[in-house]
Protein backbone atom coordinates (compact mmCIF):
# COMPACT_ATOMS: atom_id res chain seq x y z
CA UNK A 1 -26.65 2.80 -53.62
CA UNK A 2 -28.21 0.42 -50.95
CA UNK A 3 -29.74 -3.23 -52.72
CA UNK A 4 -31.02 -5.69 -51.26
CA UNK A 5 -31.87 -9.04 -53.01
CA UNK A 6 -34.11 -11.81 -51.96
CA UNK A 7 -33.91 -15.74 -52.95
CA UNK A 8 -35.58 -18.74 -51.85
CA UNK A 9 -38.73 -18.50 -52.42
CA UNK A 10 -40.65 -21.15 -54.31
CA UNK A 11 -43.71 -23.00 -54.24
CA UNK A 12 -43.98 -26.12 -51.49
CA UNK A 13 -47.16 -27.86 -50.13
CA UNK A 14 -49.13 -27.09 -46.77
CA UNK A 15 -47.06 -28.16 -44.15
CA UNK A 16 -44.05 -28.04 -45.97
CA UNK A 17 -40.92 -25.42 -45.11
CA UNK A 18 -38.80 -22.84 -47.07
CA UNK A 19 -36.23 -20.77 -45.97
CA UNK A 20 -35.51 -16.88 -47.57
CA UNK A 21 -32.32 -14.99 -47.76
CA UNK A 22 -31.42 -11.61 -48.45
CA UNK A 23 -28.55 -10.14 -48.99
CA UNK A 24 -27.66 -6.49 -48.79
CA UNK A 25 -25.19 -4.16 -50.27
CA UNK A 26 -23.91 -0.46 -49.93
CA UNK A 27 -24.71 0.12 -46.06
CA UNK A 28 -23.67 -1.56 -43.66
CA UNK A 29 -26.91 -2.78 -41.88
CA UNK A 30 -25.43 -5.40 -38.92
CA UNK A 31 -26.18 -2.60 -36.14
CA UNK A 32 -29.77 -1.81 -37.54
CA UNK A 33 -32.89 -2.94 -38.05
CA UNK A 34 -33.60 -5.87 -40.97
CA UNK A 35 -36.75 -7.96 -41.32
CA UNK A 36 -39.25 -9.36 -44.05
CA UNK A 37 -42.60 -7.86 -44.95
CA UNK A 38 -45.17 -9.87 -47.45
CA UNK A 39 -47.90 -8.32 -49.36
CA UNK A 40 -50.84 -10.67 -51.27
CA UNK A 41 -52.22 -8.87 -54.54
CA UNK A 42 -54.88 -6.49 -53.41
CA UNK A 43 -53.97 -6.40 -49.82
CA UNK A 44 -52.02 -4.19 -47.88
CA UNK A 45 -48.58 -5.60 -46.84
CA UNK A 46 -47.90 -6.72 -43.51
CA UNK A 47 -44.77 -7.25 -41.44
CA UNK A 48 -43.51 -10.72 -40.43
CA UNK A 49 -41.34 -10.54 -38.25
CA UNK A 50 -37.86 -7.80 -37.66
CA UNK A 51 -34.41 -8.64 -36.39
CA UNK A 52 -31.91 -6.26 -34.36
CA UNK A 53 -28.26 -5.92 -34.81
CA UNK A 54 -27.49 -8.28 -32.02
CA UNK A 55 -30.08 -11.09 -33.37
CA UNK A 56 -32.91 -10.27 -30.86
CA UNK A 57 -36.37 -11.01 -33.28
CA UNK A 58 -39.72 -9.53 -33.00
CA UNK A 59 -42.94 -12.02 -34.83
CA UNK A 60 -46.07 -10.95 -36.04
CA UNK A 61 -48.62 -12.63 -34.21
CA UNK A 62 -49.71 -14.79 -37.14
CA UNK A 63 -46.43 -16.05 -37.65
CA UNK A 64 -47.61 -18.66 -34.32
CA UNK A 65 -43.80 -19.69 -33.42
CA UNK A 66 -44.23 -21.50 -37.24
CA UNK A 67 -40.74 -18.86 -38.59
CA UNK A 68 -37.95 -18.05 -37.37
CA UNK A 69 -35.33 -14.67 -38.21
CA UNK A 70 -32.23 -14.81 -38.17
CA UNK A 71 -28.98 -12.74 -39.49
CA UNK A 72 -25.61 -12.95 -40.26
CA UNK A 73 -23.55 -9.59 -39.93
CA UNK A 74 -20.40 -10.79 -41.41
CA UNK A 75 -22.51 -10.98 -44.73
CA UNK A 76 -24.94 -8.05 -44.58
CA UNK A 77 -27.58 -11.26 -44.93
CA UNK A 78 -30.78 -11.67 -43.29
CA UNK A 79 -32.99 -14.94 -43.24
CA UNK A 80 -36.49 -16.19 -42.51
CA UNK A 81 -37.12 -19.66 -41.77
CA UNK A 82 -40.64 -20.73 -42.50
CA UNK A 83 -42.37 -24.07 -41.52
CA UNK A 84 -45.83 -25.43 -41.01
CA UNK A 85 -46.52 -23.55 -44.22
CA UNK A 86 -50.07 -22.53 -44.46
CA UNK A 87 -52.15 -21.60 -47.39
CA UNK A 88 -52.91 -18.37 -45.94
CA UNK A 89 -48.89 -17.41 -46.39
CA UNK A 90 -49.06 -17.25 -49.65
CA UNK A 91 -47.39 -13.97 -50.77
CA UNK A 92 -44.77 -12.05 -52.15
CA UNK A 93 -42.11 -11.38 -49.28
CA UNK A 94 -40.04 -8.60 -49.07
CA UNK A 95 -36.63 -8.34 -47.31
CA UNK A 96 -36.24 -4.29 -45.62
CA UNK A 97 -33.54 -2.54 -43.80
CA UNK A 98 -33.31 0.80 -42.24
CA UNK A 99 -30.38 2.56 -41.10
CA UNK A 100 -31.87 4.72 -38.97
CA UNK A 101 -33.37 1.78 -36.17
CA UNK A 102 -32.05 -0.51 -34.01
CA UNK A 103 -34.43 -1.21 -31.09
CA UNK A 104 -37.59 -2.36 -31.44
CA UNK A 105 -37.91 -3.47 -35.01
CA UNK A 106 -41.22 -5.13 -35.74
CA UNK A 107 -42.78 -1.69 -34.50
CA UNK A 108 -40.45 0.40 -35.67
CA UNK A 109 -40.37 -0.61 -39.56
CA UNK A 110 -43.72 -1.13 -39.67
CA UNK A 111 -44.23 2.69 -38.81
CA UNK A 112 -41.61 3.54 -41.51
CA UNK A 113 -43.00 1.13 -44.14
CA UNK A 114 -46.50 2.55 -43.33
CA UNK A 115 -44.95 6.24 -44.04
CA UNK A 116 -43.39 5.09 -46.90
CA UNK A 117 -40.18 5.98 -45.36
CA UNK A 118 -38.18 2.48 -45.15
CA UNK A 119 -34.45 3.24 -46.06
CA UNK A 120 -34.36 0.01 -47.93
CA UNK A 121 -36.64 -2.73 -49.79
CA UNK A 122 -35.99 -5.75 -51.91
CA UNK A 123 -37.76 -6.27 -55.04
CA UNK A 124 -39.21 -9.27 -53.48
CA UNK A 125 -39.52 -13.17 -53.42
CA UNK A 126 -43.07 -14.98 -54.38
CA UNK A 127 -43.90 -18.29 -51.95
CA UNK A 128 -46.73 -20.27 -52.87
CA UNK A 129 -48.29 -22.21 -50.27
CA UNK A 130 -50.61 -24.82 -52.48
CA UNK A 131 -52.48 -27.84 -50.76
């Protein structure tokens, strides 16, 4: 059974800077596709940005150069490194995997996700961006 389990999320002040985590078990993800999605109460979710087995990162254009992915393959972890904080990026994020992608992440999760077709989601982290 694949998990995989956010932390770091928390609430921090405009400007300020957190930094997320997942961690994933049962598949082996470090040649696939990983990334974060977020999803504010009574909107659709959106992608953030995506991450391929060899560390090459895809951003939404929102994210503005403001986060940076990252992953470590030894530990089946993925990260997303968030500064400038804004308001607006106030959400629930959600670390996904899929075992079935490895090139062009951003695009290709956000297809599965909009399918409903993502092998893997975390239950999810809440950031609150508060001025």
């Amino acid at each position: 059974q694949v998990t995989l389990v956010e932390s770091g999320g928390g609430s921090v002040q405009v400007g300020g800077s957190l930094r997320l985590s997942c961690r994933a078990s049962g598949y082996d993800y470090s040649s696939h596709c990983m990334g974060w999605f977020r999803q504010v109460p009574g909107k659709q979710r959106e992608a953030v940005a995506a991450i391929q087995g060899d560390g090459t990162p895809t951003y939404a254009d929102f994210v503005e150069g403001r986060f940076t992915v990252s992953r470590d393959n030894a530990k089946n972890e993925v990260y997303l490194e968030m500064n400038s904080l804004k308001s607006d990026d106030t959400a629930k994020y959600f670390c996904v995997a899929d075992r079935f992608s490895a090139l062009y992440c951003l695009v290709r999760l956000t297809a599965l996700a909009g399918r409903n077709n993502l092998d893997a989601w975390g239950q999810g982290t809440l950031v609150t961006v508060s001025s």
